[in-house]
C-alpha atoms as a PDB file:
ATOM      1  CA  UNK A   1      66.526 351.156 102.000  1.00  0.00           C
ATOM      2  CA  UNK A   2      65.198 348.733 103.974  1.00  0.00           C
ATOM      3  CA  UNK A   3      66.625 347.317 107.051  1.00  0.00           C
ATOM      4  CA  UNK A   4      66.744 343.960 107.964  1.00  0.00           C
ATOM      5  CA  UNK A   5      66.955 343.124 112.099  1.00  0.00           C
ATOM      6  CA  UNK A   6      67.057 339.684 113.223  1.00  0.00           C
ATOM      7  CA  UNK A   7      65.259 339.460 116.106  1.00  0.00           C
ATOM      8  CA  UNK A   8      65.510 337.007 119.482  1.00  0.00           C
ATOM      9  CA  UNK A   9      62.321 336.163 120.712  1.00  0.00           C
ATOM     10  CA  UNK A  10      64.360 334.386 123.671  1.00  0.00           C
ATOM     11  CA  UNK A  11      65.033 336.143 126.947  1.00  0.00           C
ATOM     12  CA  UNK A  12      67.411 339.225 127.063  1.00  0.00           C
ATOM     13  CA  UNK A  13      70.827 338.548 129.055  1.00  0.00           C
ATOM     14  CA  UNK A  14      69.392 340.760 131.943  1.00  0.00           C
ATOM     15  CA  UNK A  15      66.162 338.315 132.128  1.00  0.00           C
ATOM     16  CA  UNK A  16      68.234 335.716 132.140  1.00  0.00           C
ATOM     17  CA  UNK A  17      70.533 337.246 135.396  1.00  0.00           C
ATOM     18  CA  UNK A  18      67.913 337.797 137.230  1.00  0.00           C
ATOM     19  CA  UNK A  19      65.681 333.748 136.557  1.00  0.00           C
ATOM     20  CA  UNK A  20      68.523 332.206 137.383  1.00  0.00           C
ATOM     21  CA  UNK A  21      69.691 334.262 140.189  1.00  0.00           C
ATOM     22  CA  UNK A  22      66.475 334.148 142.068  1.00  0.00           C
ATOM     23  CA  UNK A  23      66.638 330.049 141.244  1.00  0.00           C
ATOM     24  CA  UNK A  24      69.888 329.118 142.669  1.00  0.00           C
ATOM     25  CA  UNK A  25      69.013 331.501 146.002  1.00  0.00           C
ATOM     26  CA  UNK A  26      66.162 329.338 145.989  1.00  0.00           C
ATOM     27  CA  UNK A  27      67.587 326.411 145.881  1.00  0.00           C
ATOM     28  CA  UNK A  28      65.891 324.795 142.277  1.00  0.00           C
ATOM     29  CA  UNK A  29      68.927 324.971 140.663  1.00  0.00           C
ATOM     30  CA  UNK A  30      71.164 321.963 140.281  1.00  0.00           C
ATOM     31  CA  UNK A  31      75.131 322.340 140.812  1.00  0.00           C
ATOM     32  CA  UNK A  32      76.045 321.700 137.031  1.00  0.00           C
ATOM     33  CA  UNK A  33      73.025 323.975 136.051  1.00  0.00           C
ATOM     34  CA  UNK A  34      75.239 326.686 138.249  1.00  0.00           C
ATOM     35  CA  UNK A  35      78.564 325.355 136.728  1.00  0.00           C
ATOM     36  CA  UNK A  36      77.522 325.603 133.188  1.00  0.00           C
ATOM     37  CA  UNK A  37      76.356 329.200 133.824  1.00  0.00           C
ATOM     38  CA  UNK A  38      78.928 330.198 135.522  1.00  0.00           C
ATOM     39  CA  UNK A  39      81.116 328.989 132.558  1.00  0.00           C
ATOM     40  CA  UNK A  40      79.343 331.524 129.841  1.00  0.00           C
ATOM     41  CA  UNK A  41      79.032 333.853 132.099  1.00  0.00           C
ATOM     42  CA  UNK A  42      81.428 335.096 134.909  1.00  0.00           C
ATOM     43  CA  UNK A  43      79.145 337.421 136.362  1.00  0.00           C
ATOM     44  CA  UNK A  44      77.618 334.336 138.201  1.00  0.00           C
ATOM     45  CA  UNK A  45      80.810 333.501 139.701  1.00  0.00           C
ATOM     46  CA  UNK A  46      79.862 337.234 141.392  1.00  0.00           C
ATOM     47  CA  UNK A  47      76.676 336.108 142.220  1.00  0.00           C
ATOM     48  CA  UNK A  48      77.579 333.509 144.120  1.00  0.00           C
ATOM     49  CA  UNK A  49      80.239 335.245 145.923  1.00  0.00           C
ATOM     50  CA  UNK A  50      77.624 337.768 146.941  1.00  0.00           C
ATOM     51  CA  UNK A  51      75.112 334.758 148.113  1.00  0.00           C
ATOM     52  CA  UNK A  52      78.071 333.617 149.890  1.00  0.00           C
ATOM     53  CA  UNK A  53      78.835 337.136 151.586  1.00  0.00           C
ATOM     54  CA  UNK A  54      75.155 337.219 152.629  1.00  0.00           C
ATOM     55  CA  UNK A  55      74.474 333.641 153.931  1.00  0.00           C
ATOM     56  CA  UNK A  56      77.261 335.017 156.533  1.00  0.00           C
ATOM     57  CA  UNK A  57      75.670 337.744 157.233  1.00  0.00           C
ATOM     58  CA  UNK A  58      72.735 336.394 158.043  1.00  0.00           C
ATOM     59  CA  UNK A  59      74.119 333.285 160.150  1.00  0.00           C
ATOM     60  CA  UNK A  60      76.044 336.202 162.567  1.00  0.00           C
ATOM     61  CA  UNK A  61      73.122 338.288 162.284  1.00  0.00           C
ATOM     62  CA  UNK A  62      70.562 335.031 163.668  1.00  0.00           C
ATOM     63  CA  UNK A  63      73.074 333.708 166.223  1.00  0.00           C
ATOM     64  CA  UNK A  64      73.577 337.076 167.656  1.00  0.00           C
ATOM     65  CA  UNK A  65      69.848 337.847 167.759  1.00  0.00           C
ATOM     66  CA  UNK A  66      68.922 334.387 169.544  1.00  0.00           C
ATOM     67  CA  UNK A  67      71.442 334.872 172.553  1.00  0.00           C
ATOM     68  CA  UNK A  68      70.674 338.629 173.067  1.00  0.00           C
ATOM     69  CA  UNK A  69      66.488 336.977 173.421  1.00  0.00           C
ATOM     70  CA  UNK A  70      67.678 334.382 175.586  1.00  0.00           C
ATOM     71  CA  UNK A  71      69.952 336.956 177.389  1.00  0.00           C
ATOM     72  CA  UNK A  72      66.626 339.000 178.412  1.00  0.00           C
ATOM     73  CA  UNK A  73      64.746 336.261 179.008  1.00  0.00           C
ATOM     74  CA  UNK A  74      67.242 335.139 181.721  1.00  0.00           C
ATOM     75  CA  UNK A  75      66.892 339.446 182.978  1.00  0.00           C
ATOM     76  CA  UNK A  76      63.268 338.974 182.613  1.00  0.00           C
ATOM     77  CA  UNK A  77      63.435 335.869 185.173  1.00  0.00           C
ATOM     78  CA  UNK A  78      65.381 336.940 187.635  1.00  0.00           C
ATOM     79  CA  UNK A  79      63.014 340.248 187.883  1.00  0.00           C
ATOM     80  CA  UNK A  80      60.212 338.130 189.006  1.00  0.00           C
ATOM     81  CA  UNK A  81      58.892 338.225 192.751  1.00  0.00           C
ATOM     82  CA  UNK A  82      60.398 334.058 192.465  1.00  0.00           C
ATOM     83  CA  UNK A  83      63.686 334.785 190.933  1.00  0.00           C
ATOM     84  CA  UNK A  84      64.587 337.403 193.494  1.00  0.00           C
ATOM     85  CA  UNK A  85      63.541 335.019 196.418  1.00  0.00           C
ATOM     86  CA  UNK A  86      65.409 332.388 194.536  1.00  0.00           C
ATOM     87  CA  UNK A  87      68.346 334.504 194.593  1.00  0.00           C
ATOM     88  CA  UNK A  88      67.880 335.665 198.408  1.00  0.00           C
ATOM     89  CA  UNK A  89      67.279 331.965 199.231  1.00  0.00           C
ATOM     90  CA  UNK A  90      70.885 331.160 198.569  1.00  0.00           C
ATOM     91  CA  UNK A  91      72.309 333.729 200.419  1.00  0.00           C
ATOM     92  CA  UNK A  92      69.993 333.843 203.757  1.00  0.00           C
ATOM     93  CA  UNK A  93      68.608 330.925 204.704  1.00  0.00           C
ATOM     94  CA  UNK A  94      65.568 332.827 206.628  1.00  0.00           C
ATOM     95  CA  UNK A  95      65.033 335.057 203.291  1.00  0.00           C
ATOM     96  CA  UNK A  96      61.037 333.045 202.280  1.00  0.00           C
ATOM     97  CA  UNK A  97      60.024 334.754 206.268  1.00  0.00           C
ATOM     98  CA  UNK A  98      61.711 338.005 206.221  1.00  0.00           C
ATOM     99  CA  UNK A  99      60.709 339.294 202.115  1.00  0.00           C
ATOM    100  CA  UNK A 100      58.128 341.474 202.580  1.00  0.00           C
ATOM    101  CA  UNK A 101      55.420 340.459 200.114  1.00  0.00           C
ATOM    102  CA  UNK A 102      55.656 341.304 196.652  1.00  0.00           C
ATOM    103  CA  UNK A 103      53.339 344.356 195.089  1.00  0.00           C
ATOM    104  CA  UNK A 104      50.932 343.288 193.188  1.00  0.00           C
ATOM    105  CA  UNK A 105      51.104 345.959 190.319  1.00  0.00           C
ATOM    106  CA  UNK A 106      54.798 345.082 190.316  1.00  0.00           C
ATOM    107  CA  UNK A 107      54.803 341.312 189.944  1.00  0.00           C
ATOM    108  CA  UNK A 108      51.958 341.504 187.476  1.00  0.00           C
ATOM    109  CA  UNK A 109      54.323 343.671 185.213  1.00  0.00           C
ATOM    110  CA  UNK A 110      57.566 341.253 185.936  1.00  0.00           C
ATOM    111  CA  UNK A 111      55.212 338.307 184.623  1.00  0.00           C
ATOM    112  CA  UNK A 112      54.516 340.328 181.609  1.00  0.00           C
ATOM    113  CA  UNK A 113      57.577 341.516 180.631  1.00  0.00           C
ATOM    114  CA  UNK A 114      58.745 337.646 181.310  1.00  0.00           C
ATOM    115  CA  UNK A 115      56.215 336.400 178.900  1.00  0.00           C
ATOM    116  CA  UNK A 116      57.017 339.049 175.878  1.00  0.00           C
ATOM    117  CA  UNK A 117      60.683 337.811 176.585  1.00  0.00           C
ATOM    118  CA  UNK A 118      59.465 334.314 176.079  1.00  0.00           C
ATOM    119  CA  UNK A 119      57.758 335.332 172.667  1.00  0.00           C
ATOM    120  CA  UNK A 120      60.925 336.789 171.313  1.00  0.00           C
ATOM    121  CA  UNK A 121      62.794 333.932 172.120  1.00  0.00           C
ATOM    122  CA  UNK A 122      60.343 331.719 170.123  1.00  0.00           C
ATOM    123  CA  UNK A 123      60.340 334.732 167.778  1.00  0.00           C
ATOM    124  CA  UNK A 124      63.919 334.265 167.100  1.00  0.00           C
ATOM    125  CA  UNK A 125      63.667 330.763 166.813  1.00  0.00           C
ATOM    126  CA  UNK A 126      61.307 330.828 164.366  1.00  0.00           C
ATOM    127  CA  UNK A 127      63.647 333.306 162.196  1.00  0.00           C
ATOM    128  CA  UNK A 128      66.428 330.467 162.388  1.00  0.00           C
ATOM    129  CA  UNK A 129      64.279 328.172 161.311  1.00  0.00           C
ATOM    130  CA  UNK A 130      62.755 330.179 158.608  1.00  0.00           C
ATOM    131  CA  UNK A 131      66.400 331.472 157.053  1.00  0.00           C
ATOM    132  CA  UNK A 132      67.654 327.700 157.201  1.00  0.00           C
ATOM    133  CA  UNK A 133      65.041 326.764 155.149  1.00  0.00           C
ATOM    134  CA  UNK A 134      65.087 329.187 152.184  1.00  0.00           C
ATOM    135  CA  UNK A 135      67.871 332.245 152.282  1.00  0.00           C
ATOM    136  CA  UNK A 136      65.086 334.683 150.247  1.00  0.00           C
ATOM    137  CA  UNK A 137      62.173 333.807 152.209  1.00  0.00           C
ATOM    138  CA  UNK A 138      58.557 334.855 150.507  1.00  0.00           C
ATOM    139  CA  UNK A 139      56.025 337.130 152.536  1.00  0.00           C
ATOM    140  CA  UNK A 140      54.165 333.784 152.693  1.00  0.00           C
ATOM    141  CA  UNK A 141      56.934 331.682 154.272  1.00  0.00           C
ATOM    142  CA  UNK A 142      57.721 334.541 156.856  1.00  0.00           C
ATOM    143  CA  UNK A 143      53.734 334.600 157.305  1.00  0.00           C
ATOM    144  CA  UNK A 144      53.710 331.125 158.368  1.00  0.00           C
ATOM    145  CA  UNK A 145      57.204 330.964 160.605  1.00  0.00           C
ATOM    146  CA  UNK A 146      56.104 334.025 162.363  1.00  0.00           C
ATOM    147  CA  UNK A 147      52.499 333.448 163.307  1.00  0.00           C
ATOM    148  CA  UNK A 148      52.942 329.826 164.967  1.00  0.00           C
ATOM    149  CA  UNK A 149      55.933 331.876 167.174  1.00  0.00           C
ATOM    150  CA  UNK A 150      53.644 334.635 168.700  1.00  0.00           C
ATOM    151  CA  UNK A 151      50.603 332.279 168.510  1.00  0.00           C
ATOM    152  CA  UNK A 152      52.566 329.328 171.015  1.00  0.00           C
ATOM    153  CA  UNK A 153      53.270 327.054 168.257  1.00  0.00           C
ATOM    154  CA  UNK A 154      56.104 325.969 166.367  1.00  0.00           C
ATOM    155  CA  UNK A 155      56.911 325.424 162.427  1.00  0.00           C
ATOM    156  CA  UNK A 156      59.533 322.886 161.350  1.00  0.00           C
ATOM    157  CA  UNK A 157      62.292 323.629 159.091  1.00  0.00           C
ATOM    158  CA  UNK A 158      60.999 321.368 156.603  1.00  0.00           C
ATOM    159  CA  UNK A 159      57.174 323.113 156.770  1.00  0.00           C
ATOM    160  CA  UNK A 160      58.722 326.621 156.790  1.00  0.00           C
ATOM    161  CA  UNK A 161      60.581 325.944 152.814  1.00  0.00           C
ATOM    162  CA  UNK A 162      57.517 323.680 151.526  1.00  0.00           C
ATOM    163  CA  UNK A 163      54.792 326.787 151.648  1.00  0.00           C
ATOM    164  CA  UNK A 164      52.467 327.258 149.041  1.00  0.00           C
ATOM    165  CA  UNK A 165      53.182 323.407 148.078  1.00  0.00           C
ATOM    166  CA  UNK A 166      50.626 322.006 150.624  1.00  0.00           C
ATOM    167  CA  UNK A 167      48.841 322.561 154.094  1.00  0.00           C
ATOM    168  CA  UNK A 168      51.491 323.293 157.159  1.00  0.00           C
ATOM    169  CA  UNK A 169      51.058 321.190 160.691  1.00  0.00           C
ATOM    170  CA  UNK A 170      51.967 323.005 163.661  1.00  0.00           C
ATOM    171  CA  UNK A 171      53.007 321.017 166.784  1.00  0.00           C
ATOM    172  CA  UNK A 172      52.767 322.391 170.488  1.00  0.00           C
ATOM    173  CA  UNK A 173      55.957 324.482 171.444  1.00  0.00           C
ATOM    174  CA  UNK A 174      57.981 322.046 173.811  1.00  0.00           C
ATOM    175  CA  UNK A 175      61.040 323.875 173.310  1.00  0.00           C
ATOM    176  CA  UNK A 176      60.824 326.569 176.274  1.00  0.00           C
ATOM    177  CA  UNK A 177      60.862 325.405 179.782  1.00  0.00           C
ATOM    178  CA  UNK A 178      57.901 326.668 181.667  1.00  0.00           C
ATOM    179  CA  UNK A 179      58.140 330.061 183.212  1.00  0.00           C
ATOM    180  CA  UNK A 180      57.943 330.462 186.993  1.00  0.00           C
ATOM    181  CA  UNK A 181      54.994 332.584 186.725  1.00  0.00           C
ATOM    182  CA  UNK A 182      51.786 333.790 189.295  1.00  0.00           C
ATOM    183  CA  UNK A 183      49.710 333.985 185.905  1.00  0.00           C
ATOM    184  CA  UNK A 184      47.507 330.991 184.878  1.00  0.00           C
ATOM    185  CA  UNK A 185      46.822 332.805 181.287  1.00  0.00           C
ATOM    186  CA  UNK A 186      49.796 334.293 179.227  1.00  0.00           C
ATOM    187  CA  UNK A 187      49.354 338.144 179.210  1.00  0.00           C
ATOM    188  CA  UNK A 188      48.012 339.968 176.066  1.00  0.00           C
ATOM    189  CA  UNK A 189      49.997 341.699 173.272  1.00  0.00           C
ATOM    190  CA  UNK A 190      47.621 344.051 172.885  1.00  0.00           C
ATOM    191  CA  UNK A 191      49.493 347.256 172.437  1.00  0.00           C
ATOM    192  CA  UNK A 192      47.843 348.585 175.735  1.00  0.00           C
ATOM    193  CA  UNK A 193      49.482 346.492 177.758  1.00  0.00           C
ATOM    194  CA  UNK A 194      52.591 345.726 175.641  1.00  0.00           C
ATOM    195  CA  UNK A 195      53.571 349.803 175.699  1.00  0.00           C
ATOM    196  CA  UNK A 196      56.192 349.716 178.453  1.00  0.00           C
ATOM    197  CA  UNK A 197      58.900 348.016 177.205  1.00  0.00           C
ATOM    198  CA  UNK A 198      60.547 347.615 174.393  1.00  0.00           C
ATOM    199  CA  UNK A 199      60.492 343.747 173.649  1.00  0.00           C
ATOM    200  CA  UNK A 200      56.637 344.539 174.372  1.00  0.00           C
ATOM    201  CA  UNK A 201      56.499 347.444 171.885  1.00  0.00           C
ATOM    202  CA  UNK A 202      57.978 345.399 168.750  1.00  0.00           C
ATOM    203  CA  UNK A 203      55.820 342.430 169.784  1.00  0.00           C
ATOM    204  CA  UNK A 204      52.530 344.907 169.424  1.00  0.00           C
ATOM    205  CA  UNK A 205      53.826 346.061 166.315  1.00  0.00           C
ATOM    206  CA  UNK A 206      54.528 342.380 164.539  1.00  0.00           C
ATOM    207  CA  UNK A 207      51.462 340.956 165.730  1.00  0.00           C
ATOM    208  CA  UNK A 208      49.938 344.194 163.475  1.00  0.00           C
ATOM    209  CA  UNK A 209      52.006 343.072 160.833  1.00  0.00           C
ATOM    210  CA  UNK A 210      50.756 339.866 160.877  1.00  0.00           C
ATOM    211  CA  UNK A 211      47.266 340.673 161.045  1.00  0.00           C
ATOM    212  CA  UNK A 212      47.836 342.989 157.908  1.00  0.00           C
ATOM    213  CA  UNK A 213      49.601 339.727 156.104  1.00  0.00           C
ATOM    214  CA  UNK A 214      46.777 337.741 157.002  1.00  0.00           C
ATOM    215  CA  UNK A 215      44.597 339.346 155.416  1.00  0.00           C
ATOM    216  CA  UNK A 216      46.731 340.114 152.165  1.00  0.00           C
ATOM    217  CA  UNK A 217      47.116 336.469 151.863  1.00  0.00           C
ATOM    218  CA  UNK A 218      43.596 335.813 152.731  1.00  0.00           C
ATOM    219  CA  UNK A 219      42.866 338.454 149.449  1.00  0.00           C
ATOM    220  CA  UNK A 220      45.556 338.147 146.977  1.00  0.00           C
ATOM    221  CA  UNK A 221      43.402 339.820 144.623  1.00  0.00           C
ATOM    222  CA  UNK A 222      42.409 343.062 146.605  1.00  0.00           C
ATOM    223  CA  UNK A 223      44.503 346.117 147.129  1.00  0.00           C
ATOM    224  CA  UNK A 224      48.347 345.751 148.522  1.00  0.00           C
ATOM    225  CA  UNK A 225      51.177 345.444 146.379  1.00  0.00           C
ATOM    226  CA  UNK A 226      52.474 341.454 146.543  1.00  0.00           C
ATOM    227  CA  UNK A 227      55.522 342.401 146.785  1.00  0.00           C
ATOM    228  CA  UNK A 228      58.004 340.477 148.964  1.00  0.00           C
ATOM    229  CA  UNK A 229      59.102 337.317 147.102  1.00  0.00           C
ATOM    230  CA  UNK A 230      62.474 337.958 146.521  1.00  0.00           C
ATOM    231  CA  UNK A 231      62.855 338.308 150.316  1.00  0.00           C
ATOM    232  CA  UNK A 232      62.823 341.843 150.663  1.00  0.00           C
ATOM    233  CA  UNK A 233      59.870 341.729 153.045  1.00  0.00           C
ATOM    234  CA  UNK A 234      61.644 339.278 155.900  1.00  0.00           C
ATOM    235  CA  UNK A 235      64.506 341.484 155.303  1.00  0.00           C
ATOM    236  CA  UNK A 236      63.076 344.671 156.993  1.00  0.00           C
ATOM    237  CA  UNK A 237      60.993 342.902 159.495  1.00  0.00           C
ATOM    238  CA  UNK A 238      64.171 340.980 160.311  1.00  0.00           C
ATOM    239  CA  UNK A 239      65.498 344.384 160.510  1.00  0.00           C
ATOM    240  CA  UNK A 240      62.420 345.293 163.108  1.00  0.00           C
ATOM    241  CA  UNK A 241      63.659 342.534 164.996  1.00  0.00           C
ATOM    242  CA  UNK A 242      67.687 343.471 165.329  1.00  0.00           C
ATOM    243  CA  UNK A 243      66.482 346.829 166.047  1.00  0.00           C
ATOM    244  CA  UNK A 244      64.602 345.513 168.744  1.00  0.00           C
ATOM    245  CA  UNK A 245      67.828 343.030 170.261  1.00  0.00           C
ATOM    246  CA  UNK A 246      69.430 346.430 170.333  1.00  0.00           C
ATOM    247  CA  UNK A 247      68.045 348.539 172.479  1.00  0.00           C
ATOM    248  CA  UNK A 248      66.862 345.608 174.812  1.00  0.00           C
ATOM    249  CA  UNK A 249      70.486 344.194 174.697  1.00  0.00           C
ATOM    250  CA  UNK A 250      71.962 347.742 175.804  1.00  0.00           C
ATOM    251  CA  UNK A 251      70.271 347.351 178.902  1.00  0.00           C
ATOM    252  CA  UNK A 252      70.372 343.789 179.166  1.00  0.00           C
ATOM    253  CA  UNK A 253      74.306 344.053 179.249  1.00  0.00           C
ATOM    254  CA  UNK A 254      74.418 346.378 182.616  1.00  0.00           C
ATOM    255  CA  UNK A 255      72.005 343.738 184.786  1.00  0.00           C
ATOM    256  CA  UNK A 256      73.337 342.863 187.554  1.00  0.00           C
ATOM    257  CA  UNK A 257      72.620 339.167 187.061  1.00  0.00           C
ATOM    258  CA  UNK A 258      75.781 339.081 184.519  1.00  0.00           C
ATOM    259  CA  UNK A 259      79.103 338.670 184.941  1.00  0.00           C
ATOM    260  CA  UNK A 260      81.435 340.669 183.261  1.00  0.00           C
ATOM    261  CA  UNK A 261      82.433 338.765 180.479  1.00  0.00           C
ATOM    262  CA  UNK A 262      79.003 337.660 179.982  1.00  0.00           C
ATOM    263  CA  UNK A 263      78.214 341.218 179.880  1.00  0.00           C
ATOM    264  CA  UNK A 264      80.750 341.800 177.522  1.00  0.00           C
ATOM    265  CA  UNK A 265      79.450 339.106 175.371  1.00  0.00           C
ATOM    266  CA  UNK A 266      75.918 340.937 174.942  1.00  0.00           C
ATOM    267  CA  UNK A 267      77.697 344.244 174.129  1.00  0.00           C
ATOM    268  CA  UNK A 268      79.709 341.857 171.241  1.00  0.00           C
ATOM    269  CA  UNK A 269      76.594 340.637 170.041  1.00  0.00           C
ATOM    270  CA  UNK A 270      74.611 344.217 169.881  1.00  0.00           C
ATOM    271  CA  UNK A 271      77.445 345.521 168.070  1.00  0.00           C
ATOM    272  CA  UNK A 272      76.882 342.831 165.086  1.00  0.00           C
ATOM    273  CA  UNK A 273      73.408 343.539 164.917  1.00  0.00           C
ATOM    274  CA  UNK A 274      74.026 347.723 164.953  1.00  0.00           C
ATOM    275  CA  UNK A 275      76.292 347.060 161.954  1.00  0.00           C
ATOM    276  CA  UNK A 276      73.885 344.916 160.627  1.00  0.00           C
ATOM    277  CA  UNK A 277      71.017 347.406 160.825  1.00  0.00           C
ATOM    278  CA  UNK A 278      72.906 350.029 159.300  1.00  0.00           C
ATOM    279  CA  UNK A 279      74.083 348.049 156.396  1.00  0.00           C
ATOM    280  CA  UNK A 280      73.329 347.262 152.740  1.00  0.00           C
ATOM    281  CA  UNK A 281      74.835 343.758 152.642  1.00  0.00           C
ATOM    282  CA  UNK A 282      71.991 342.427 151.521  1.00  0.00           C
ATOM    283  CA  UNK A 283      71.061 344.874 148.951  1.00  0.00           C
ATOM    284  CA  UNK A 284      71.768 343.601 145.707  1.00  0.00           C
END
């Protein structure tokens, strides 16, 4: 007996989840697109509550991240040979004749440490920038948000979501004030001279990353899985980044340049990002 099966050459229900899903988190769906699937399916009511849940997440996660790098930047400054006389200044009005001179070795590793705090800060900036464009970023998108950041340069909003659609332009950072610094050239982030710190260590470690993106970009073709476009890549090194905030913000709470309550602030903020790190909110 034979046996007749009529059979759909159209897309399964499961293909169908998982188009649309990644469309609407990319923003190329339209709201009665969403409202008629939502309609004939309820498990895209779900899916939206979930996209909801995360967009949270990640707002907390990005706020607490940029004040914990502004946080040690402001550490960072006040370690320098001129924010200590700065501080002595106000208290003694003799302090610029009596401060014995600065070592050397010393203020050429509080200029250092002040420029990798600098980075992170544009670091950070450039994650904000790169989540408020496009909540599942592509490896490409993070590519060209992060690279401008450690490079000097910034990447608007409106370049960061339109990759892969055209050339980028990158303006001139103006967004830092300059740092009071006895260096004429920023320090390198070679990992030689980025191994003492923390901040310096993840630094060493993105710029890697970078490199390796480059040149996965640069070959599409050759070798490395292209994984990464449904935002799991910016994810982890997001992840890098919290993990980073963490352990710098743990010590950044206890300097003596903070009040209490803005100590207690940074303790606030690296408690987000340790629940953060040890989450699967956005896991879906």
């Amino acid at each position: 007996m034979a046996l007749d099966f009529d059979v759909d050459d159209g897309p399964s229900f499961d293909d169908l989840v998982r188009s649309k899903r990644d469309d609407v988190l990319k923003g190329r769906m339209m709201s009665q697109c969403w409202t008629d699937l939502a309609d004939q399916h309820l498990f895209f009511k779900d899916i939206a509550k979930e996209g909801r849940l995360r967009g949270e997440s990640v707002g907390v996660v990005l706020a607490a991240v940029e004040g914990i790098s502004r946080v040690i930047m402001r550490t960072e400054l006040v370690n320098t040979p001129q924010g200590t006389a700065l501080e002595n200044t106000a208290t003694a009005a003799t302090a610029s004749s009596t401060l014995p001179p600065a070592n050397t070795a010393s203020a050429a590793n509080a200029d250092n440490e002040l420029h990798h705090a600098e980075v992170l800060v544009r670091v950070a900036d450039a994650y904000l920038c790169l989540y408020s464009s496009t909540p599942v970023p592509t490896r490409a998108q993070w590519h060209h948000s992060l690279l401008p950041a450690v490079q000097g340069t910034v990447v608007s909003t409106d370049d960061a979501a339109n990759i892969g659609a055209g050339s980028i332009s990158m303006q001139a950072s103006a967004s830092l004030p300059t740092p009071i610094s006895t260096h004429t050239s920023a320090p390198s982030l070679s990992p030689s001279s980025s191994s003492s710190s923390v901040v310096g260590r993840y630094l060493s470690k993105l710029r890697g990353t970078l490199q390796t993106v480059t040149q996965q970009l640069a070959n599409p073709n050759k070798g490395d899985d292209s994984g990464g476009e449904d935002g799991s890549f910016a994810e982890e090194e997001l992840k890098e980044l919290v993990r980073c905030c963490v352990a710098s913000g743990r010590r950044a709470a206890r300097h003596p340049a903070l009040s209490k309550t803005e100590g207690k602030a940074v303790r606030e903020m690296v408690k987000v990002l340790q629940d953060y790190a040890g989450s699967s909110t956005l896991e879906w």
